[in-house]
C-alpha atoms as a PDB file:
ATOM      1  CA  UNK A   1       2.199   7.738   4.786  1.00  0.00           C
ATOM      2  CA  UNK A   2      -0.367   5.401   3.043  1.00  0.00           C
ATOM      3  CA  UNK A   3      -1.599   5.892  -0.866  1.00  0.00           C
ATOM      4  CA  UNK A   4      -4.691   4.721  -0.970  1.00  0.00           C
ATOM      5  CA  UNK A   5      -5.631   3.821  -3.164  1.00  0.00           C
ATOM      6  CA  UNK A   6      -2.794   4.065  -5.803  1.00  0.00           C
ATOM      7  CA  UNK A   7      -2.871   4.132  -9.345  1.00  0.00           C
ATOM      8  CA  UNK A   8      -0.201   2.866 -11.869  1.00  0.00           C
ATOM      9  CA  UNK A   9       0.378   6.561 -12.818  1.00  0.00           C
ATOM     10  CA  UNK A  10       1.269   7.600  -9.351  1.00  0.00           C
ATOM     11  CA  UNK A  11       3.331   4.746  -8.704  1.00  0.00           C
ATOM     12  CA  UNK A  12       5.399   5.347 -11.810  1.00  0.00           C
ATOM     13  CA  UNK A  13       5.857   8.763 -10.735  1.00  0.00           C
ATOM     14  CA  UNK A  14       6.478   8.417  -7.382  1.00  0.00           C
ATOM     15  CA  UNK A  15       9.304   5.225  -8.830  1.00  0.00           C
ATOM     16  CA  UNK A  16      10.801   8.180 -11.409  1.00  0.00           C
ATOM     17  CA  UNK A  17      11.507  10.517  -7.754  1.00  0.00           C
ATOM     18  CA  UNK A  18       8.687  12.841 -10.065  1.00  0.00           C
ATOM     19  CA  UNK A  19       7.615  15.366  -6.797  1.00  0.00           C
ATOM     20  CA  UNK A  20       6.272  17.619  -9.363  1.00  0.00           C
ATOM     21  CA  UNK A  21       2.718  17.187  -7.055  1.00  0.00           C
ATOM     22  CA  UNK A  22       2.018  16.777  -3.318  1.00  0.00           C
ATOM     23  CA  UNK A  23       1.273  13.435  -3.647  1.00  0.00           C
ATOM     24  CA  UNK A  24       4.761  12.489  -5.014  1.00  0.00           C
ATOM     25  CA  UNK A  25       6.525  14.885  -3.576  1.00  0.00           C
ATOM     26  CA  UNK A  26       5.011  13.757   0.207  1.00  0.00           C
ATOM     27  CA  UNK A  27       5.795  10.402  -0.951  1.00  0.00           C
ATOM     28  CA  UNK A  28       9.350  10.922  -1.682  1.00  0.00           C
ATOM     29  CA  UNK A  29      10.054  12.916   1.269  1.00  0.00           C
ATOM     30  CA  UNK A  30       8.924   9.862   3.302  1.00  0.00           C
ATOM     31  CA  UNK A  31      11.762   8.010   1.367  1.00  0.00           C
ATOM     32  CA  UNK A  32      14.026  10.450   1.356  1.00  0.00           C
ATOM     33  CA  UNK A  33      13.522  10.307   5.446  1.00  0.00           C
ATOM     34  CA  UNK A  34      13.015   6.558   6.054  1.00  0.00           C
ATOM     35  CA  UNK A  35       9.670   7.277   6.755  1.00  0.00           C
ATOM     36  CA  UNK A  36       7.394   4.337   6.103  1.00  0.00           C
ATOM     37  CA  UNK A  37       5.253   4.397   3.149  1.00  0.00           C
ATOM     38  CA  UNK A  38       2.662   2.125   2.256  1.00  0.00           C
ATOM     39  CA  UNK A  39       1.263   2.245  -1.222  1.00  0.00           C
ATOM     40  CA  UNK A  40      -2.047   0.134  -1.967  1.00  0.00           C
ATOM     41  CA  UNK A  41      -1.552  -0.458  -5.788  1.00  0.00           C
ATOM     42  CA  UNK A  42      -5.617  -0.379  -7.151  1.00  0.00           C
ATOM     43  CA  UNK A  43      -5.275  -1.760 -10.534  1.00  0.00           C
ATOM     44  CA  UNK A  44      -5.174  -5.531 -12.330  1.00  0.00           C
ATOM     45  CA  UNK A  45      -3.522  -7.201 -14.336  1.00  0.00           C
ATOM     46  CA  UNK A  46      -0.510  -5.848 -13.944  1.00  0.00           C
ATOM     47  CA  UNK A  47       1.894  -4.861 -16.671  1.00  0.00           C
ATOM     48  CA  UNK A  48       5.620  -5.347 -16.521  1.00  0.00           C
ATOM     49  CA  UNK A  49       6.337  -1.480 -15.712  1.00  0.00           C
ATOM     50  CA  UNK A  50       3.935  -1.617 -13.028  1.00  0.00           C
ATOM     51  CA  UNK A  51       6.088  -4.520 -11.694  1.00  0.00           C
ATOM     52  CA  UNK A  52       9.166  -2.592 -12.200  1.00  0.00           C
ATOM     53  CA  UNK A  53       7.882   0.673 -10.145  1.00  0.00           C
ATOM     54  CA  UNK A  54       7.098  -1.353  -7.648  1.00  0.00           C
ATOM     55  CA  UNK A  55      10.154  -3.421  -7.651  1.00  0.00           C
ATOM     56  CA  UNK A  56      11.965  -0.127  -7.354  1.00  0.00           C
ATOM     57  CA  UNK A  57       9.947   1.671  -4.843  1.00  0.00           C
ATOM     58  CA  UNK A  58      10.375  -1.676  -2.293  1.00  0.00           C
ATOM     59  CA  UNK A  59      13.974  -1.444  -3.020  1.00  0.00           C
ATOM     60  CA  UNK A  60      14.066   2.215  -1.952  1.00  0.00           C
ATOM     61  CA  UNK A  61      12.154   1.227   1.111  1.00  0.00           C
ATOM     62  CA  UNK A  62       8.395   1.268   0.499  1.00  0.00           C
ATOM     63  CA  UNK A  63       5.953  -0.954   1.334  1.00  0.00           C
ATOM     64  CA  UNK A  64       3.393  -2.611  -1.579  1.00  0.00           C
ATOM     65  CA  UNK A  65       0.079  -3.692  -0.117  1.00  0.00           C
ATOM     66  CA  UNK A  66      -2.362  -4.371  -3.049  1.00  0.00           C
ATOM     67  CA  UNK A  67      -5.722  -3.829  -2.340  1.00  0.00           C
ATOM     68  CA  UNK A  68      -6.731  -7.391  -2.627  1.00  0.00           C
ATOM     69  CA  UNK A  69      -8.864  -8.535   0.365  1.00  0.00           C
ATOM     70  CA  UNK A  70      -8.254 -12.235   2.127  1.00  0.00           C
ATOM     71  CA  UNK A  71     -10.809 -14.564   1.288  1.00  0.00           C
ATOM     72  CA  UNK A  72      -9.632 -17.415   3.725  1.00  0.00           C
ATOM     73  CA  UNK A  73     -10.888 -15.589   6.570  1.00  0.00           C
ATOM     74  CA  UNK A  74     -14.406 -16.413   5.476  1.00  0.00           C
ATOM     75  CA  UNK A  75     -15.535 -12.821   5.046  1.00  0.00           C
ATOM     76  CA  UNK A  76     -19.468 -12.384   5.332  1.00  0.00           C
ATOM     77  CA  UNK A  77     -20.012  -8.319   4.735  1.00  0.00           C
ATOM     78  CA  UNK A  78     -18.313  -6.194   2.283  1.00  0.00           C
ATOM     79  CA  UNK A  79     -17.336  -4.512   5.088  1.00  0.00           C
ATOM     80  CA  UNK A  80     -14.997  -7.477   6.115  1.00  0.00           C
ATOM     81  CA  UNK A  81     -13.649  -6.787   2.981  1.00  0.00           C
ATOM     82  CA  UNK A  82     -13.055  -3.383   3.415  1.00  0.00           C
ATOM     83  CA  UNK A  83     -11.808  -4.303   7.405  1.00  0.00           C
ATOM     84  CA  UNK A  84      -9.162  -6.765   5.929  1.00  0.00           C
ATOM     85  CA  UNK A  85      -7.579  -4.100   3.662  1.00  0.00           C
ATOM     86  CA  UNK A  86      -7.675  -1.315   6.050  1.00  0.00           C
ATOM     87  CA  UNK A  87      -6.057  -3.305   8.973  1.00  0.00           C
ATOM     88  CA  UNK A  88      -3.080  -4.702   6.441  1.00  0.00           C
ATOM     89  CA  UNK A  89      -2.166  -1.054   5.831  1.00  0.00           C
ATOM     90  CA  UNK A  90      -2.554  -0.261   9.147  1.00  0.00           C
ATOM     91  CA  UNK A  91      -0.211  -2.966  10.700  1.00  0.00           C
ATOM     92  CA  UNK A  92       2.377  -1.641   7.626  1.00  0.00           C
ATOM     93  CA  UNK A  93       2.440   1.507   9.603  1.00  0.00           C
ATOM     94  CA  UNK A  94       2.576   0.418  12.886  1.00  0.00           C
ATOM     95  CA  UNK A  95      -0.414   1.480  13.973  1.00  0.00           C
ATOM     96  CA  UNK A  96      -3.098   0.119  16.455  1.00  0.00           C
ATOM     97  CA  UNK A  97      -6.556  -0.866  15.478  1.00  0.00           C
ATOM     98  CA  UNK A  98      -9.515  -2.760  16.885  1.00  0.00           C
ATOM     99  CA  UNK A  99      -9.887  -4.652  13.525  1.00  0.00           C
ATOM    100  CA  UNK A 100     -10.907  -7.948  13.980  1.00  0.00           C
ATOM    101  CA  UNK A 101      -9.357  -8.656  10.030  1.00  0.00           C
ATOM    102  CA  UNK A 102      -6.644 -10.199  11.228  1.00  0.00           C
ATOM    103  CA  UNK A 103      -5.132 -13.960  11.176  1.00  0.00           C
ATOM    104  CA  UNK A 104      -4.683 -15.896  14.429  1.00  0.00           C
ATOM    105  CA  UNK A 105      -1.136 -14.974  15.882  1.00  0.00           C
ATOM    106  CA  UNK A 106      -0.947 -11.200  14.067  1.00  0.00           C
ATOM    107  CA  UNK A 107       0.488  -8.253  16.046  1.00  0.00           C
END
């Protein structure tokens, strides 16, 4: 399961075990199950609870992949932008893609 994208008020819930909505609920039946979650934290800065959820939720198993896009690849479109987040996410989950967003030696 991927959250994306994820704001601080979801990730605090979903850190608290709150399932009181599908979104947290899904989420922590994925932990629950050791099924792989991927949440793509949206916001900046970040404040010290934010830091804490997500130190929690990797300790219970989740992944954090901010949705900050690479600049070193020399991106020329928004769209390589967009490509770069997408195929992070997507290698998180194990999942194939024809992305070209990726750096040399990757999956």
């Amino acid at each position: 399961m991927a959250i994306v994208p994820c704001s601080s008020n979801s990730l605090g819930a979903i850190a608290s075990g709150n399932g009181s909505e599908l979104l947290t609920r899904a989420a922590a039946v994925c932990l629950k199950e050791r099924f792989p979650l991927v949440l793509a934290h949206r916001e900046s800065p970040l404040s010290l609870i934010d830091i804490e959820n997500m130190r929690t939720l990797t300790l219970a198993g989740a992944i954090i992949a901010p949705c900050n896009p690479g600049f070193y690849l020399n991106p020329e479109s928004m769209n390589d932008l967009v490509d770069f987040v997408t195929a992070r996410i997507l290698d998180c989950l194990h999942v194939e893609h024809e992305l070209s967003a990726r750096w040399p030696g990757a999956h």
